[in-house]
C-alpha atoms as a PDB file:
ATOM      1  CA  UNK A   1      19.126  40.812  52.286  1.00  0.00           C
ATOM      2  CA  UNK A   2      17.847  42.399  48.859  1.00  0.00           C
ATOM      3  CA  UNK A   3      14.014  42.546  48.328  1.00  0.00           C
ATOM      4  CA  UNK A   4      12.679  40.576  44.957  1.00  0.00           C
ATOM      5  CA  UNK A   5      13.692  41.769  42.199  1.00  0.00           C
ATOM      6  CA  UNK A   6      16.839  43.470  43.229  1.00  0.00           C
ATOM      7  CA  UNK A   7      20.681  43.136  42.099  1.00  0.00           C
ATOM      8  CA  UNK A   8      23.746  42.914  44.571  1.00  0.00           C
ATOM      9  CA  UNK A   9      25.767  45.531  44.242  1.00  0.00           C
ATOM     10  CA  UNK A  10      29.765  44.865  43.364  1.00  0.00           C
ATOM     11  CA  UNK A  11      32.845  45.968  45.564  1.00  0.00           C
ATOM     12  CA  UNK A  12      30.764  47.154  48.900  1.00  0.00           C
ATOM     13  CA  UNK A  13      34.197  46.268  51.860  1.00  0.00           C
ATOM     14  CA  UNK A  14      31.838  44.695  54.764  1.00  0.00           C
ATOM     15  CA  UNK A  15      33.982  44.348  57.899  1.00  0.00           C
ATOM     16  CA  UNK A  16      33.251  40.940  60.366  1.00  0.00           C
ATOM     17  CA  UNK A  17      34.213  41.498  63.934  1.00  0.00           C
ATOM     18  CA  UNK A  18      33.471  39.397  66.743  1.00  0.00           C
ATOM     19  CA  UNK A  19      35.229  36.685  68.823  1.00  0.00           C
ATOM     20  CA  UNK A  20      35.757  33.417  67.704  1.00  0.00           C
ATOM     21  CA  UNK A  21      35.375  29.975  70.294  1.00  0.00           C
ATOM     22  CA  UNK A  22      38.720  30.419  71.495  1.00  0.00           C
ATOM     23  CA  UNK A  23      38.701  34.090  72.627  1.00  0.00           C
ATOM     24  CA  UNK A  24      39.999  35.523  70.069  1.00  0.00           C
ATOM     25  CA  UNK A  25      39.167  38.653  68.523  1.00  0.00           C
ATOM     26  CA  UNK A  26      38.469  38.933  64.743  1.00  0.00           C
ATOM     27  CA  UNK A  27      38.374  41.351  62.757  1.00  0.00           C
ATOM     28  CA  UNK A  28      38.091  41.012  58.615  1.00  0.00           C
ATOM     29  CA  UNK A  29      37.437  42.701  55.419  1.00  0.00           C
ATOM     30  CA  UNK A  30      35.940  41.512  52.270  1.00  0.00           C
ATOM     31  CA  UNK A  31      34.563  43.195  49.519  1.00  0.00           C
ATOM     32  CA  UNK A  32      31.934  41.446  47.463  1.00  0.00           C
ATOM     33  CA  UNK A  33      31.615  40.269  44.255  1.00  0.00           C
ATOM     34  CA  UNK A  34      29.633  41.083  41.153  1.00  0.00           C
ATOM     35  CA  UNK A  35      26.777  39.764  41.548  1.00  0.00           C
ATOM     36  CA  UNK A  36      26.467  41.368  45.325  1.00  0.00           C
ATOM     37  CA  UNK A  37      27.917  37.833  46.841  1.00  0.00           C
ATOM     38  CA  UNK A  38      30.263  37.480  49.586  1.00  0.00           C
ATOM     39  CA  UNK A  39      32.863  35.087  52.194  1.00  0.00           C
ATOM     40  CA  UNK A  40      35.162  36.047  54.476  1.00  0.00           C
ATOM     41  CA  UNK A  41      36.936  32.752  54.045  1.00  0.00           C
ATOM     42  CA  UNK A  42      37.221  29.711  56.700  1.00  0.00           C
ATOM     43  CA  UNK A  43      36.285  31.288  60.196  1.00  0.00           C
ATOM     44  CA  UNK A  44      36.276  29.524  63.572  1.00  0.00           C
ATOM     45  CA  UNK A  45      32.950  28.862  65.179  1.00  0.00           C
ATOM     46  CA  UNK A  46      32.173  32.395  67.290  1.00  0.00           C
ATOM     47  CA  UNK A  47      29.952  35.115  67.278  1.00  0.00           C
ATOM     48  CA  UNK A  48      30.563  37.683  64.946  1.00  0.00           C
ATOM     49  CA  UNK A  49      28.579  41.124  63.085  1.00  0.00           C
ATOM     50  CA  UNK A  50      29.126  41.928  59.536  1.00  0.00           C
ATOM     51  CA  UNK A  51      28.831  45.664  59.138  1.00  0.00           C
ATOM     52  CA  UNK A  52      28.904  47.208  55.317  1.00  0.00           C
ATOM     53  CA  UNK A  53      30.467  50.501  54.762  1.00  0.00           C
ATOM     54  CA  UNK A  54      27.906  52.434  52.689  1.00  0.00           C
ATOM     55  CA  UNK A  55      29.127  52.140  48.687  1.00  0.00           C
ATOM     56  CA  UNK A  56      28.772  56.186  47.069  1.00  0.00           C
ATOM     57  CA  UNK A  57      26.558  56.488  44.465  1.00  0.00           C
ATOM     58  CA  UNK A  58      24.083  54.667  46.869  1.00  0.00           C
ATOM     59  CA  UNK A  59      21.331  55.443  49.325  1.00  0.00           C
ATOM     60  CA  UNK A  60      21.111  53.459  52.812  1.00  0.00           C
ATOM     61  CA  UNK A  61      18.262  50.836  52.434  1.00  0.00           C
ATOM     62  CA  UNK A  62      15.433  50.435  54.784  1.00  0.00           C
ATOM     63  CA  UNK A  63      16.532  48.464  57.840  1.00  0.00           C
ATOM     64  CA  UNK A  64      14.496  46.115  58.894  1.00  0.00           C
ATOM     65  CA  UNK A  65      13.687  43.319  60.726  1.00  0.00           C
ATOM     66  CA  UNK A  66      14.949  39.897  58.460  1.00  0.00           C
ATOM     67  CA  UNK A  67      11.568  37.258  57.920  1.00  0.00           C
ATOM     68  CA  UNK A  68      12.382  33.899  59.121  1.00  0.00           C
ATOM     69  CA  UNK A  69      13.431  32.055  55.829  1.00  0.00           C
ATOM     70  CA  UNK A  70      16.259  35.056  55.696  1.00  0.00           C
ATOM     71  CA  UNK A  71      17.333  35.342  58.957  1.00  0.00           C
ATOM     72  CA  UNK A  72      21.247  34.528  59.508  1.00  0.00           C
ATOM     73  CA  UNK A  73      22.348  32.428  62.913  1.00  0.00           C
ATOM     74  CA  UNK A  74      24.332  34.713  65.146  1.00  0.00           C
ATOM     75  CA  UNK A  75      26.947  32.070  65.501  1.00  0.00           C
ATOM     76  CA  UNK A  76      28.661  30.811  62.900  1.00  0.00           C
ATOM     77  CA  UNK A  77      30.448  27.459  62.306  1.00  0.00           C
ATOM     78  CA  UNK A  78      33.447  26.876  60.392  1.00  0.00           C
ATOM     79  CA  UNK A  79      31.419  26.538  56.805  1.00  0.00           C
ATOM     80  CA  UNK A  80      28.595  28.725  57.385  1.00  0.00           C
ATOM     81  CA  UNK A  81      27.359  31.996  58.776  1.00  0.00           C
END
């Protein structure tokens, strides 16, 4: 989640893995867009992570904990995650 003031950054690949509410195991690429934006298309209801792979020219952000307005739900439905 970028702070105020900052830009997305174009063609990072983040990889989804999990396993969706029939057992199945996923695992997806996507690469986002210009403006930092991303999908990983229609995905079954499940539990999944989204981890990026870090793009060169670019230092590793501060990880932190997300506020409450930005945190994501853990389980995602088929239109959102």
């Amino acid at each position: 989640m970028p702070d105020g003031g900052e830009t997305g950054i174009a063609n990072v690949t983040l990889t989804l893995t999990g396993t969706d509410d029939l057992g199945n195991a996923v695992n997806t690429t996507t690469t986002t867009a210009a403006n930092g934006s991303y999908t990983f298309g229609t995905l079954r209801p499940g539990t999944y992570t989204i981890n990026e792979t870090q793009p060169a020219g670019f230092l590793d952000g501060r990880t932190r904990l997300a506020r409450p307005a930005e945190r994501r739900p853990t389980t995602c439905s088929a239109t959102s995650c």
